[in-house]
Protein backbone atom coordinates (compact mmCIF):
# COMPACT_ATOMS: atom_id res chain seq x y z
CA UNK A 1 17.53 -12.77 -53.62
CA UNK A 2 15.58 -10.47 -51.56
CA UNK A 3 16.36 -7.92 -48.52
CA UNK A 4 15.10 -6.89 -45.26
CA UNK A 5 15.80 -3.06 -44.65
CA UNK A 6 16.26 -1.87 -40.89
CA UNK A 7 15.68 1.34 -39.34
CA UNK A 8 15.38 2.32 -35.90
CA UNK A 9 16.11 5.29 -33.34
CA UNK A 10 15.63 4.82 -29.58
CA UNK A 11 12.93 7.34 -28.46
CA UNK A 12 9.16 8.51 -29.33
CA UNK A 13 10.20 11.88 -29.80
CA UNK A 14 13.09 11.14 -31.84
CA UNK A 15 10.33 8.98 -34.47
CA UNK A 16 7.92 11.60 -34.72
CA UNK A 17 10.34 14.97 -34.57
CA UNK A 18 13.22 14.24 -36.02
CA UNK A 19 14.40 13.16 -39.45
CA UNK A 20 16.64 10.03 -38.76
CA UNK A 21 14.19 7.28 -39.40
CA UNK A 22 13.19 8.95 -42.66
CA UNK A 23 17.44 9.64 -43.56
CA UNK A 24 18.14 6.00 -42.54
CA UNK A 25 15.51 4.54 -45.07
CA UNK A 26 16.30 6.69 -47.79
CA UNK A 27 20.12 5.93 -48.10
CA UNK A 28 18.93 2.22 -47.04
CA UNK A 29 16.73 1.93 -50.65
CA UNK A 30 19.14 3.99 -52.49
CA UNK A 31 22.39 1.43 -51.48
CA UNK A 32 20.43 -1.36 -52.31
CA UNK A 33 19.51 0.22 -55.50
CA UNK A 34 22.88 0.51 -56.65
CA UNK A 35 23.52 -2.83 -54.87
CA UNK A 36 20.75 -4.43 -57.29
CA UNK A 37 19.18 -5.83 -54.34
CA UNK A 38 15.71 -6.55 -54.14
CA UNK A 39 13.85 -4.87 -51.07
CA UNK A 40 10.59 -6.61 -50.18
CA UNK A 41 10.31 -5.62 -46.40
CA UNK A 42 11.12 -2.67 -44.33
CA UNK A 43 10.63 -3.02 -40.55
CA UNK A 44 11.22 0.50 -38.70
CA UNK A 45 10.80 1.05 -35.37
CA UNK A 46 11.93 3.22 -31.62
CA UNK A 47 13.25 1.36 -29.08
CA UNK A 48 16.66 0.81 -27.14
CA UNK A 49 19.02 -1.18 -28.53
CA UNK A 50 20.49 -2.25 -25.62
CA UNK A 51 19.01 -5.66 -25.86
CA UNK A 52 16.30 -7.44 -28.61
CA UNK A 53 13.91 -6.94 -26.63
CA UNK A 54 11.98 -4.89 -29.31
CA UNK A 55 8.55 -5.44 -30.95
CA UNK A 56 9.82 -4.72 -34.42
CA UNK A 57 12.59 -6.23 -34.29
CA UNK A 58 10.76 -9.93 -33.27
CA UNK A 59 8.60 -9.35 -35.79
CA UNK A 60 11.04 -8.75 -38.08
CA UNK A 61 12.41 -12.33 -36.99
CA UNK A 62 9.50 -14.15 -37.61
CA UNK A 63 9.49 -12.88 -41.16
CA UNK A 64 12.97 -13.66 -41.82
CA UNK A 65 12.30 -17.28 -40.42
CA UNK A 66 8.80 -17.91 -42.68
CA UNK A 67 10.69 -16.88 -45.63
CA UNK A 68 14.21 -18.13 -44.72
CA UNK A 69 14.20 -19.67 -48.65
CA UNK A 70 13.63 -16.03 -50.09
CA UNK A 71 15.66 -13.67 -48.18
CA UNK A 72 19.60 -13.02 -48.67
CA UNK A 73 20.18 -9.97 -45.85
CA UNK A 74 18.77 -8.12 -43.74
CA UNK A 75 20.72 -4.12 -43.79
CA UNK A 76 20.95 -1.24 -41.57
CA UNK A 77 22.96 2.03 -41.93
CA UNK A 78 25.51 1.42 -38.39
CA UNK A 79 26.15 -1.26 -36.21
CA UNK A 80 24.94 0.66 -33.35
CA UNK A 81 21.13 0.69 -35.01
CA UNK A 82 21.07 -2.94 -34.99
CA UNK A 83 22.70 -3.00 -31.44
CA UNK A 84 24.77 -1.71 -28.53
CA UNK A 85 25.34 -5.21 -26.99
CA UNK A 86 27.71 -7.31 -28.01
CA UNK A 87 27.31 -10.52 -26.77
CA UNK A 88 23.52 -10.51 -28.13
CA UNK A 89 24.45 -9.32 -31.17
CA UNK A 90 26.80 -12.85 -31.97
CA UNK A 91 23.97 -14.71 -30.85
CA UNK A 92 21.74 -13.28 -32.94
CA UNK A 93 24.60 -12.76 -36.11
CA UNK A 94 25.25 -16.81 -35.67
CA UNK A 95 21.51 -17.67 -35.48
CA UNK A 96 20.94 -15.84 -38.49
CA UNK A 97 23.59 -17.36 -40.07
CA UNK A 98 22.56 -21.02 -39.34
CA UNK A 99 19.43 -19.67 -41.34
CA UNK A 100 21.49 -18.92 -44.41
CA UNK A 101 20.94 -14.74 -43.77
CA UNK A 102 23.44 -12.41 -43.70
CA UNK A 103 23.43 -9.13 -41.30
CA UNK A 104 25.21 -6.53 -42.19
CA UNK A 105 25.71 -2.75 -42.51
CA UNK A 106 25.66 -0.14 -45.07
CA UNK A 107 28.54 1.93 -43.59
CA UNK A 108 30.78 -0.67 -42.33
CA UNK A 109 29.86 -4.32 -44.29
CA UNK A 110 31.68 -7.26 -43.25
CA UNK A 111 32.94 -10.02 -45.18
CA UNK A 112 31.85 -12.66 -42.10
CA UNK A 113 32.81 -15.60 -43.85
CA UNK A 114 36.39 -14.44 -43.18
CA UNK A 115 37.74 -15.28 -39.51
CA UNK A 116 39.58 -11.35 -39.46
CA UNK A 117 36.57 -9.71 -39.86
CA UNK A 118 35.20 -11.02 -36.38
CA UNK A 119 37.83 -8.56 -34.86
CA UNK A 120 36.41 -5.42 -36.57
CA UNK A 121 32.98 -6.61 -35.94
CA UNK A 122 34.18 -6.93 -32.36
CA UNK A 123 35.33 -3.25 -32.11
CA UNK A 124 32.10 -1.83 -34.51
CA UNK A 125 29.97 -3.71 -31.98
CA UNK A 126 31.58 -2.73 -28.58
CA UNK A 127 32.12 0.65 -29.43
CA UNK A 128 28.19 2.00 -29.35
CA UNK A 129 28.04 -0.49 -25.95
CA UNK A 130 30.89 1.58 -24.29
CA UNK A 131 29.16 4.57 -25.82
CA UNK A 132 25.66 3.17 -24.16
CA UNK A 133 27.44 2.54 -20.71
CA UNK A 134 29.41 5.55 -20.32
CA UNK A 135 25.91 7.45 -21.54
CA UNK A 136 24.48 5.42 -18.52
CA UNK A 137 26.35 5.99 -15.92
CA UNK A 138 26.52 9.69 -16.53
CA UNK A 139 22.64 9.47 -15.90
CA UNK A 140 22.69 7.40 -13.14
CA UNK A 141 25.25 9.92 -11.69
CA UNK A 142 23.85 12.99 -12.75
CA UNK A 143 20.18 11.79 -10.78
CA UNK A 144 22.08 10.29 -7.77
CA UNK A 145 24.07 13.77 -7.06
CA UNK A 146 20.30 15.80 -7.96
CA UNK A 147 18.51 12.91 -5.23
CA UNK A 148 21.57 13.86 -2.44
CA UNK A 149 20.53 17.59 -3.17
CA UNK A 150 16.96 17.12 -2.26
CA UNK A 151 15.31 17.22 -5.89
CA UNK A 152 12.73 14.30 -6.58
CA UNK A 153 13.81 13.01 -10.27
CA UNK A 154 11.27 9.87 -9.90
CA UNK A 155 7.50 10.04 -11.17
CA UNK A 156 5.58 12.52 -9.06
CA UNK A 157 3.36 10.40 -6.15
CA UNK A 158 -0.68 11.17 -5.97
CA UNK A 159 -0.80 14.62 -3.74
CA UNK A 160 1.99 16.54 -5.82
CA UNK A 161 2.60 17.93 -8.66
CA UNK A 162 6.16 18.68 -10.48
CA UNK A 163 7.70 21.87 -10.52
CA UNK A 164 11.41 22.93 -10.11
CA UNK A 165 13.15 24.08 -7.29
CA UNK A 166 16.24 26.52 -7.59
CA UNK A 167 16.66 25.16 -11.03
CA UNK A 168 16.08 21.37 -9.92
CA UNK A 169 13.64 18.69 -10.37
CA UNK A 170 10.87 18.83 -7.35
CA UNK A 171 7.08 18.86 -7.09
CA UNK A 172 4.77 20.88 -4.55
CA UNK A 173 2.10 19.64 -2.95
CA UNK A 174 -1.05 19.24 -5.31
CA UNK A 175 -4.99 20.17 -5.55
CA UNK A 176 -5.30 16.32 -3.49
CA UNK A 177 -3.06 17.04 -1.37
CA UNK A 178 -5.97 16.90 1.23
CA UNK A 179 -7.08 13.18 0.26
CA UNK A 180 -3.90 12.18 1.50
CA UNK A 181 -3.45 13.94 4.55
CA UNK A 182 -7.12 13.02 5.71
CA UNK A 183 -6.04 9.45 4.59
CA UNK A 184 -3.22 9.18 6.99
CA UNK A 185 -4.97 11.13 9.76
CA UNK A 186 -7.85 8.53 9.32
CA UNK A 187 -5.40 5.47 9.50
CA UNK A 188 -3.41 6.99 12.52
CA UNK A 189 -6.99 7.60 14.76
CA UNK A 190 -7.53 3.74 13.94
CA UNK A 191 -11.16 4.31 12.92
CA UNK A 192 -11.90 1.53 10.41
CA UNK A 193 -9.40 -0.83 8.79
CA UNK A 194 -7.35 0.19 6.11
CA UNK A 195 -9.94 -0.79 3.12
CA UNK A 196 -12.13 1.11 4.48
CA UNK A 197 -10.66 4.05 4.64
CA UNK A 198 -9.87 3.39 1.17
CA UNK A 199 -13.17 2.86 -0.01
CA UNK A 200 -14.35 6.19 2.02
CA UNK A 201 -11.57 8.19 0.05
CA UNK A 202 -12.68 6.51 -3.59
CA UNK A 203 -15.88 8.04 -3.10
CA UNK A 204 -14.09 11.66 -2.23
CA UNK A 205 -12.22 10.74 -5.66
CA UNK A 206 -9.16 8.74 -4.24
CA UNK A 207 -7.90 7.06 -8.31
CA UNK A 208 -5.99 4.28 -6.84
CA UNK A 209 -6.06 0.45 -6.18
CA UNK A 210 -5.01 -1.45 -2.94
CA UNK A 211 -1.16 -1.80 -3.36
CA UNK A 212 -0.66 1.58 -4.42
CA UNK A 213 -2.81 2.68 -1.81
CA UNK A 214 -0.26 0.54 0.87
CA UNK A 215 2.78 1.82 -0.41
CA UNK A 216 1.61 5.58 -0.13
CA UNK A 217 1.11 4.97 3.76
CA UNK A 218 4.52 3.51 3.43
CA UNK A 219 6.05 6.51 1.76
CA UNK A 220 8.80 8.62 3.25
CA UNK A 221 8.18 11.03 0.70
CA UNK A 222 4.95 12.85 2.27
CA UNK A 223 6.45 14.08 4.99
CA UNK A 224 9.05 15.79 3.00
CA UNK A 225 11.75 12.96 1.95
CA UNK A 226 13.84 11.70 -0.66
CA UNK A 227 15.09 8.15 -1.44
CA UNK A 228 18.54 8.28 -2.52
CA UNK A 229 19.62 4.99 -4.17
CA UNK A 230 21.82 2.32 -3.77
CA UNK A 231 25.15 2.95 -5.70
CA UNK A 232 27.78 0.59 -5.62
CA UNK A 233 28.49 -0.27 -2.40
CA UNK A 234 26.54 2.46 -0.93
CA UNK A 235 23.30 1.45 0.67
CA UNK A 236 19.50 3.29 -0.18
CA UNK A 237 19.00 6.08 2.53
CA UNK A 238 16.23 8.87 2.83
CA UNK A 239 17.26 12.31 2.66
CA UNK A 240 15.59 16.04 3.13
CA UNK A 241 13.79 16.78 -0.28
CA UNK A 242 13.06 20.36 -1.50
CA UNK A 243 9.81 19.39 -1.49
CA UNK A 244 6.99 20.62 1.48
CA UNK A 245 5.88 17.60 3.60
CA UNK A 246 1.62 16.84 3.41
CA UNK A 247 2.04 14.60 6.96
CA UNK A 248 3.57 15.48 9.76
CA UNK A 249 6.02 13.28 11.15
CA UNK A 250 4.13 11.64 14.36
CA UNK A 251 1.50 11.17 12.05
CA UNK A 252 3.44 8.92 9.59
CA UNK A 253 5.17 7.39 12.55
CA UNK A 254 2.08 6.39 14.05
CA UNK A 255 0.50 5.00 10.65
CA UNK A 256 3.70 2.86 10.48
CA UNK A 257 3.28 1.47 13.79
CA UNK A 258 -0.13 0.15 12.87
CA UNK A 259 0.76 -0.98 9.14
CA UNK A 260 3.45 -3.27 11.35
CA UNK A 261 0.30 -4.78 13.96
CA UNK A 262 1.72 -2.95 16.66
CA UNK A 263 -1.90 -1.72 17.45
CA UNK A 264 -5.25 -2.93 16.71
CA UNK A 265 -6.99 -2.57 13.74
CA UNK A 266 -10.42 -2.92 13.36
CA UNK A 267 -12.39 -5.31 11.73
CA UNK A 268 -12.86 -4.88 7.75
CA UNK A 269 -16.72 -4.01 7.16
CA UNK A 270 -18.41 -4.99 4.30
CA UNK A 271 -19.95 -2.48 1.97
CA UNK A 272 -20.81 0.71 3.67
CA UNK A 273 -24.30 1.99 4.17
CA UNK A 274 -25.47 3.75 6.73
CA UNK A 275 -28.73 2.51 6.39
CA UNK A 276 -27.69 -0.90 7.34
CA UNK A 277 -25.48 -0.61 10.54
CA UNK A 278 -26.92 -4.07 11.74
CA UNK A 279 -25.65 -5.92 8.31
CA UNK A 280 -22.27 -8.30 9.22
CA UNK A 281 -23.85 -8.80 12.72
CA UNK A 282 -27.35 -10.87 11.80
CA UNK A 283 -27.41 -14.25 11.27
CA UNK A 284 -31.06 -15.67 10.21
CA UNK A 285 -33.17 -17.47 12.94
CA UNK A 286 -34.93 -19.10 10.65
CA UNK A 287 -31.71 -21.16 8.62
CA UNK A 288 -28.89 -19.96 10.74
CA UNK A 289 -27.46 -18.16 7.89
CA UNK A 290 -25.93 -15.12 7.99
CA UNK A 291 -28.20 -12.36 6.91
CA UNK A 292 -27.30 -9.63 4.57
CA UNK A 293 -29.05 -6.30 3.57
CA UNK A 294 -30.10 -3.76 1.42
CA UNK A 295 -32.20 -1.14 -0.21
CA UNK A 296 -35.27 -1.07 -2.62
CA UNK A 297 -36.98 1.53 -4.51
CA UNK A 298 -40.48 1.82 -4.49
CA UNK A 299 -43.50 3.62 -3.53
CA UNK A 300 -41.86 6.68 -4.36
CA UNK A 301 -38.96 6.19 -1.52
CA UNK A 302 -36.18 3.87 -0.52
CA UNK A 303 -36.67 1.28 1.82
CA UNK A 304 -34.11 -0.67 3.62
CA UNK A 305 -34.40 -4.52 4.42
CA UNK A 306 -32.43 -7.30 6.52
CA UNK A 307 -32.95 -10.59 4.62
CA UNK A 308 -31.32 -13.95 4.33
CA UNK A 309 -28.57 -15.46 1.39
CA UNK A 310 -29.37 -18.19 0.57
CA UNK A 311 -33.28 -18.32 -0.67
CA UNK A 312 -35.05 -17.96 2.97
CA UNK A 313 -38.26 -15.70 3.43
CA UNK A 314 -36.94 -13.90 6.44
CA UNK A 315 -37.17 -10.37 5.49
CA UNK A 316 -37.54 -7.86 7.77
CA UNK A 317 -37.65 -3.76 7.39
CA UNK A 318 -35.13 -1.78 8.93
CA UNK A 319 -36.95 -0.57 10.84
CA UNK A 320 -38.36 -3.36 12.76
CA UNK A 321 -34.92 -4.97 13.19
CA UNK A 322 -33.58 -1.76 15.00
CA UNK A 323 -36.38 -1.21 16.81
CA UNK A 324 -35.91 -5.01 18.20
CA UNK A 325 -32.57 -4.58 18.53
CA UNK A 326 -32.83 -1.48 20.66
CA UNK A 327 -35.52 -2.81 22.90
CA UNK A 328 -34.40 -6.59 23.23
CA UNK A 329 -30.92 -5.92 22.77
CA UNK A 330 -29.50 -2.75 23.67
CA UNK A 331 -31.89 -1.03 26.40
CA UNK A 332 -31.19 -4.60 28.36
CA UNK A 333 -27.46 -3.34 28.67
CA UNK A 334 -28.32 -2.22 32.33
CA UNK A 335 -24.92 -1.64 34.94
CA UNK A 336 -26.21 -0.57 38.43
CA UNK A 337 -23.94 2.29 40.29
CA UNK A 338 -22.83 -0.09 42.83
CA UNK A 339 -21.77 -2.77 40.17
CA UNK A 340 -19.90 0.04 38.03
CA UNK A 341 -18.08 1.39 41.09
CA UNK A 342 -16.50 -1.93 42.26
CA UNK A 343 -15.69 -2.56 38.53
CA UNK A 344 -14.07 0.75 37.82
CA UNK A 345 -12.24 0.72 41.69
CA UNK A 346 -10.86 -3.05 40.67
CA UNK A 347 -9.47 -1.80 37.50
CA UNK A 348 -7.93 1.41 38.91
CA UNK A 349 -6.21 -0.90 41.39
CA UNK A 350 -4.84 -2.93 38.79
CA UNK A 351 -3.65 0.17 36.57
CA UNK A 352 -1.90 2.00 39.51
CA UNK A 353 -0.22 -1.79 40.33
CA UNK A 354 1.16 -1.52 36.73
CA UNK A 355 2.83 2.60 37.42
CA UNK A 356 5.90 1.63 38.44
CA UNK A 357 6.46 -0.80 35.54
CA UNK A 358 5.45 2.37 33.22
CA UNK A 359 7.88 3.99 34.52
CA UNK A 360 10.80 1.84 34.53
CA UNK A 361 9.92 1.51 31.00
CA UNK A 362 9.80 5.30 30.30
CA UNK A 363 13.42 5.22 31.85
CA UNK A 364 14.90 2.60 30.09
CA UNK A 365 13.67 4.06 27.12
CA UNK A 366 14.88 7.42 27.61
CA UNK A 367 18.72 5.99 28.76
CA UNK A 368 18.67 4.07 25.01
CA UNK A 369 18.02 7.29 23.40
CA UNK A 370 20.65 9.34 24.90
CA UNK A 371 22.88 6.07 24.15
CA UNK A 372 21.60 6.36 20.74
CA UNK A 373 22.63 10.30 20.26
CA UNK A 374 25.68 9.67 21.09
CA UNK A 375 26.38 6.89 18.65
CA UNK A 376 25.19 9.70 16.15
CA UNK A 377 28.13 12.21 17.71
CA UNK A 378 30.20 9.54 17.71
CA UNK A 379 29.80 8.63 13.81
CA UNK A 380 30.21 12.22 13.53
CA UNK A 381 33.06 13.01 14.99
CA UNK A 382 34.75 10.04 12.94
CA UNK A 383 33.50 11.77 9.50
CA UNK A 384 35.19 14.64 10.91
CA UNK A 385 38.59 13.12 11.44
CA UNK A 386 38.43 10.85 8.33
CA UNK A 387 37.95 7.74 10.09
CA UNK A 388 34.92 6.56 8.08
CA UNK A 389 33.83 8.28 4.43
CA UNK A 390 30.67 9.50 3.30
CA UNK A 391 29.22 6.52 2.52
CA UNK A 392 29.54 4.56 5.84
CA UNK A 393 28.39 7.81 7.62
CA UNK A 394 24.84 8.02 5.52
CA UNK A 395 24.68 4.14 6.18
CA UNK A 396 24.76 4.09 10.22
CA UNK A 397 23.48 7.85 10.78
CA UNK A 398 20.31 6.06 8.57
CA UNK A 399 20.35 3.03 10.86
CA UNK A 400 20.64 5.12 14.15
CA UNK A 401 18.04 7.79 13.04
CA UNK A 402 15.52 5.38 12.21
CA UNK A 403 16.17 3.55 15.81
CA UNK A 404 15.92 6.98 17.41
CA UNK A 405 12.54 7.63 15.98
CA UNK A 406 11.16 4.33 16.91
CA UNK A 407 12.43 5.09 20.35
CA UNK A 408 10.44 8.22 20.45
CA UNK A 409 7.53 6.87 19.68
CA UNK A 410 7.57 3.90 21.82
CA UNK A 411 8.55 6.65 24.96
CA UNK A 412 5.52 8.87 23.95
CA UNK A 413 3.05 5.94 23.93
CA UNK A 414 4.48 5.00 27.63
CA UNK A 415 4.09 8.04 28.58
CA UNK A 416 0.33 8.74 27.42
CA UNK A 417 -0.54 5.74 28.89
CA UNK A 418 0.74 6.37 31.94
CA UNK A 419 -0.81 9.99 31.80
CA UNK A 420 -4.32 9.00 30.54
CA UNK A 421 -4.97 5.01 31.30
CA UNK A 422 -6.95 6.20 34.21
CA UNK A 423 -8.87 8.76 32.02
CA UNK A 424 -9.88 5.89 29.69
CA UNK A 425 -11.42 4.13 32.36
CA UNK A 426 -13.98 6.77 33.89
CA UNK A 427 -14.72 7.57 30.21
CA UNK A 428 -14.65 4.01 29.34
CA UNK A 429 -17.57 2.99 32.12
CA UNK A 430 -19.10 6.31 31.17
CA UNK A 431 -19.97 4.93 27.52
CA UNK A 432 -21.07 2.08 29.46
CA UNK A 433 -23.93 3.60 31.25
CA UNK A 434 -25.21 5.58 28.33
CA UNK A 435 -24.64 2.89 25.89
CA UNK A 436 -28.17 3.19 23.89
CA UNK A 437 -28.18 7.47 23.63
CA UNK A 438 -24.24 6.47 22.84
CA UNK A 439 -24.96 4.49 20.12
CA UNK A 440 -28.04 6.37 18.76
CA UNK A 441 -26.16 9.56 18.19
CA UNK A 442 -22.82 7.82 16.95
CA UNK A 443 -22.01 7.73 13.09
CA UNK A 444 -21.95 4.84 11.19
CA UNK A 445 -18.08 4.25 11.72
CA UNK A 446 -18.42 3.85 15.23
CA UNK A 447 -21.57 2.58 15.62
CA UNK A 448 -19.86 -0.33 13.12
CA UNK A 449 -17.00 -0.25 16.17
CA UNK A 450 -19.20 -0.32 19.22
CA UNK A 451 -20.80 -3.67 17.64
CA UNK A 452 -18.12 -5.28 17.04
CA UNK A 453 -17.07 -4.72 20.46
CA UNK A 454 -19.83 -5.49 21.69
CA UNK A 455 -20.82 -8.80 19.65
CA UNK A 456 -18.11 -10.85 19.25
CA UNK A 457 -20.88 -13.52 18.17
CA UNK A 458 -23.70 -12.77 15.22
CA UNK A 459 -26.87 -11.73 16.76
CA UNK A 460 -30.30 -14.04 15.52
CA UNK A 461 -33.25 -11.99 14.40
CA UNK A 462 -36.86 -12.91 12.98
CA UNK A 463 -39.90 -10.77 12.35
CA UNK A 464 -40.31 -10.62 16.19
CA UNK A 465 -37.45 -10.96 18.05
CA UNK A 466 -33.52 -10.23 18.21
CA UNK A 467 -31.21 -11.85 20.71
CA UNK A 468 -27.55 -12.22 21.33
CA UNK A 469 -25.31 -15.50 20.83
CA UNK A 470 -22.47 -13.92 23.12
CA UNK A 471 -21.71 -10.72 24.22
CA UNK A 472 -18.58 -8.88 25.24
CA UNK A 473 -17.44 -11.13 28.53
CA UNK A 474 -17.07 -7.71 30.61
CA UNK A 475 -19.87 -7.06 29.64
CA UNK A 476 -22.07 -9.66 30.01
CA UNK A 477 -20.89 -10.30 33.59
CA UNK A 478 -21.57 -6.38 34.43
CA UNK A 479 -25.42 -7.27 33.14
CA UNK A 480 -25.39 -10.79 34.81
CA UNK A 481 -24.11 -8.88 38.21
CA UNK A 482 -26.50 -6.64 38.05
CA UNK A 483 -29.51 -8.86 37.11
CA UNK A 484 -28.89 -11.13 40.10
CA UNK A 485 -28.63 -8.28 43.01
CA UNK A 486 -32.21 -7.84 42.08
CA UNK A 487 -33.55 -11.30 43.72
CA UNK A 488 -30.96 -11.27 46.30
CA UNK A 489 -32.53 -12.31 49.84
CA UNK A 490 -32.08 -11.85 53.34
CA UNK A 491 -31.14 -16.14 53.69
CA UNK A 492 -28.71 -16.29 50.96
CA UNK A 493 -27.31 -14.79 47.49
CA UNK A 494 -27.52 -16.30 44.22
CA UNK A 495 -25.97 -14.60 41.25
CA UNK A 496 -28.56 -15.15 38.36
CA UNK A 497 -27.41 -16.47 34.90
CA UNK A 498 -28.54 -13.15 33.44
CA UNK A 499 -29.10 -14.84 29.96
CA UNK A 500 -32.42 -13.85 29.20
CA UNK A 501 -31.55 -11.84 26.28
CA UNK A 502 -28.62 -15.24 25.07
CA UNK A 503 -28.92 -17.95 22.59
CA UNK A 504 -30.14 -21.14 24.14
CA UNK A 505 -27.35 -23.56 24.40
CA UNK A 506 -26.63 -26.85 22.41
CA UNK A 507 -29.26 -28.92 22.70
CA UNK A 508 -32.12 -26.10 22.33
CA UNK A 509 -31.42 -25.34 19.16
CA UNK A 510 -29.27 -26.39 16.17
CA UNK A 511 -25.89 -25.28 16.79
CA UNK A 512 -24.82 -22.68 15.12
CA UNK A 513 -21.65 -21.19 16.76
């Protein structure tokens, strides 16, 4: 009857440096030479043992079972290469079994058929599964006690690089270092929404994909942090690394603050190209469908065209569809001084109406972090006199640290807006008045921003003419204002509709809103 031979050790570098594999089958053909037993396969392989889990190993199974009528036994050297858990290895003994196989080992062979041998298999099989447990907790130890001494034992982020640090594992910032740090300075200025930013960086040579990309503006570890993890019944906190922070700390607090919706983000833009600012705000006026763009070679240059999806003729250049869009559009974005006084006045009103609740606000927060420092002496003093251990201390000085920044931020934020909201406004209606030059001499980014401010609608364009669904209501009714103080009379005012440049309504034309 014929025999499997087994052979296995548990790493890479133990298959291809060392000698066991090649020891283990040489003593494996040589036993079952002087056995007289037949070998006709040999599966070899390294992997852990701590479950059969293993690609050799299945195979190996599939084998036995398409030849269950031909092989006897399947033989390894120790009980701890076939496994170092016990409870899979009866399974997997007994299933063999029911097969009519026999597993067994070269060093130790059991006599299975006998009830007392299950006890020594028993011990032969627990003891490389204590070995395996005490061999992994001693690791889990050994990195928990490195991770509470700063050093980073976990694979090295995108920005570093790994190094060691007074003899311990660490990393230092890297030759992309800079991708990141413009990548969080990007999300924290709010320019663009996150897959943009993204995309920009891929082009600069940014490797990864979306998630990754998310849970590096998640990371504690770029502004100079370690996770230390959960162990037993201690919870996972963040700790001082060795390692030199890429982001400051209101930087990452601020990019948190906008991953959680706490401030706008802007609209995602399709595919950037600056030569199509106008594309994601056209919709045909010939179909109604939204219009797309792009760029052509030919002539020995690029040109740039508007045109429709779905099989329409509307084309038009560039550079008709900005110059219609400027003229019909944009230029027709007219405020008068009077109108943008009474505006700006009415909203200054309002602000310094809202002061006093900016600064209750400022004051409340300011009594919940003092409250929230002393909670921090307080756990202190209580490590001090034994009250609480270690543990429980790094649990609620976590929980009260991570309050206490959140406080911080939230105070800053009431304060700058109590220190600048007025600032905003003058610079606000400023933009207003020069809105064309503005937007001429803006970069793509924000000329992609001032649209979508301004357009909450698609805009219609053909070959000779560009006009607005809806506009921004403020304004719309600074234009309408304005528009209608120019046929005022002496008998009466009328406030014109100041829709020369809008849509006609339902009825006019197909609706399309």
């Amino acid at each position: 009857m014929s025999t499997i031979i087994y052979t296995r050790v548990s790493t890479n570098e133990q298959a291809d440096k060392g000698f066991s594999l090649r020891h283990q089958k040489e003593v494996l053909e040589r036993y079952c030479e002087i056995k007289n037993f037949e070998v006709v396969k040999h599966f070899q392989e390294d992997y852990s043992a701590k479950n059969f889990n293993r690609p050799e190993w299945r195979d190996l199974e599939l084998y036995a079972k398409a030849n269950k009528k031909h092989i006897k036994r399947i033989v390894f050297t120790k009980w701890d290469r076939f496994s170092r858990n016990m409870e899979e290895s009866l399974i997997v003994i007994r299933r063999f079994r029911n097969l009519g196989i026999e597993i067994n080992s070269m060093e130790h062979p059991l006599d299975l058929s006998n009830p007392d041998s299950k006890l020594m298999l028993s011990i032969l099989l627990t003891m490389p599964e204590v070995e395996n447990d005490k061999i992994s907790q001693r690791t889990k130890e050994g990195l928990l006690q490195a991770t509470k001494e700063g050093a980073y034992v976990a694979r090295v982020p995108f920005g570093y690089t790994r190094c060691r640090i007074d003899g311990k594992a660490s990393m230092v910032p890297s030759e992309n270092a800079w991708m990141v740090k413009g990548i969080f300075e990007a999300v924290s200025d709010n320019i663009g929404s996150l897959e943009q930013v993204r995309q920009n960086y891929r082009s600069k040579g940014y490797p990864n994909s979306k998630q990754p990309f998310y849970n590096m503006l998640r990371s504690r570890i770029y502004i100079g942090e370690v996770s230390v993890p959960a162990y037993k019944k201690a919870d996972t906190y963040w700790h001082n690394g060795l390692h030199d922070a890429i982001i400051d700390k209101d930087t990452f607090d601020r990019v948190q603050l906008i991953l959680e919706g706490r401030k706008r983000t802007a609209k995602s833009p399709s595919k950037k190209n600056e030569a199509l600012p106008l594309r994601s705000f056209l919709k045909c006026q010939v179909c109604y469908e939204n219009l797309t763009g792009s760029v052509s070679k030919g002539n020995g240059g690029h040109y740039a065209y508007y045109h429709c999806r779905r099989g329409c003729k509307n084309r038009i250049s560039t550079t008709i569809a900005h110059r219609l869009f400027k003229e019909q559009v944009l230029d027709k974005i007219v405020v008068s001084d009077n109108i943008m006084m009474l505006y700006k006045e009415t909203i200054k009103d309002v602000l310094n109406s809202k002061k006093g609740n900016q600064l209750k606000l400022a004051s409340d927060l300011k009594e919940q972090i003092i409250q929230t420092k002393k909670g921090i002496e307080s756990i202190e003093d209580k490590l001090i006199s034994n009250e609480i251990d270690g543990t429980t201390f790094n649990r609620m000085n976590t929980r009260y640290n991570q309050k206490l920044e959140g406080l911080n931020v939230d105070l800053s934020e009431a304060e700058e807006n109590k220190e600048n909201s007025l600032k905003y406004v003058d610079k606000a209606f400023k933009s207003i008045r020069k809105l064309p030059e503005f937007y001429d001499n803006a970069s793509y980014d924000h000329k992609i921003t001032i649209l979508g401010l301004l357009f909450p609608k698609k805009m219609l364009l053909s070959k000779k003419e560009c006009r607005t669904i809806k506009q921004n209501d403020v304004i719309e009714l600074l234009t309408r204002y304005n528009a209608g103080s120019e046929s005022m009379g002496n008998n009466k005012a009328i406030i014109s509709d100041g829709l020369s440049s809008i849509a006609p309504l339902q009825g006019l034309e197909p609706w399309t809103l």
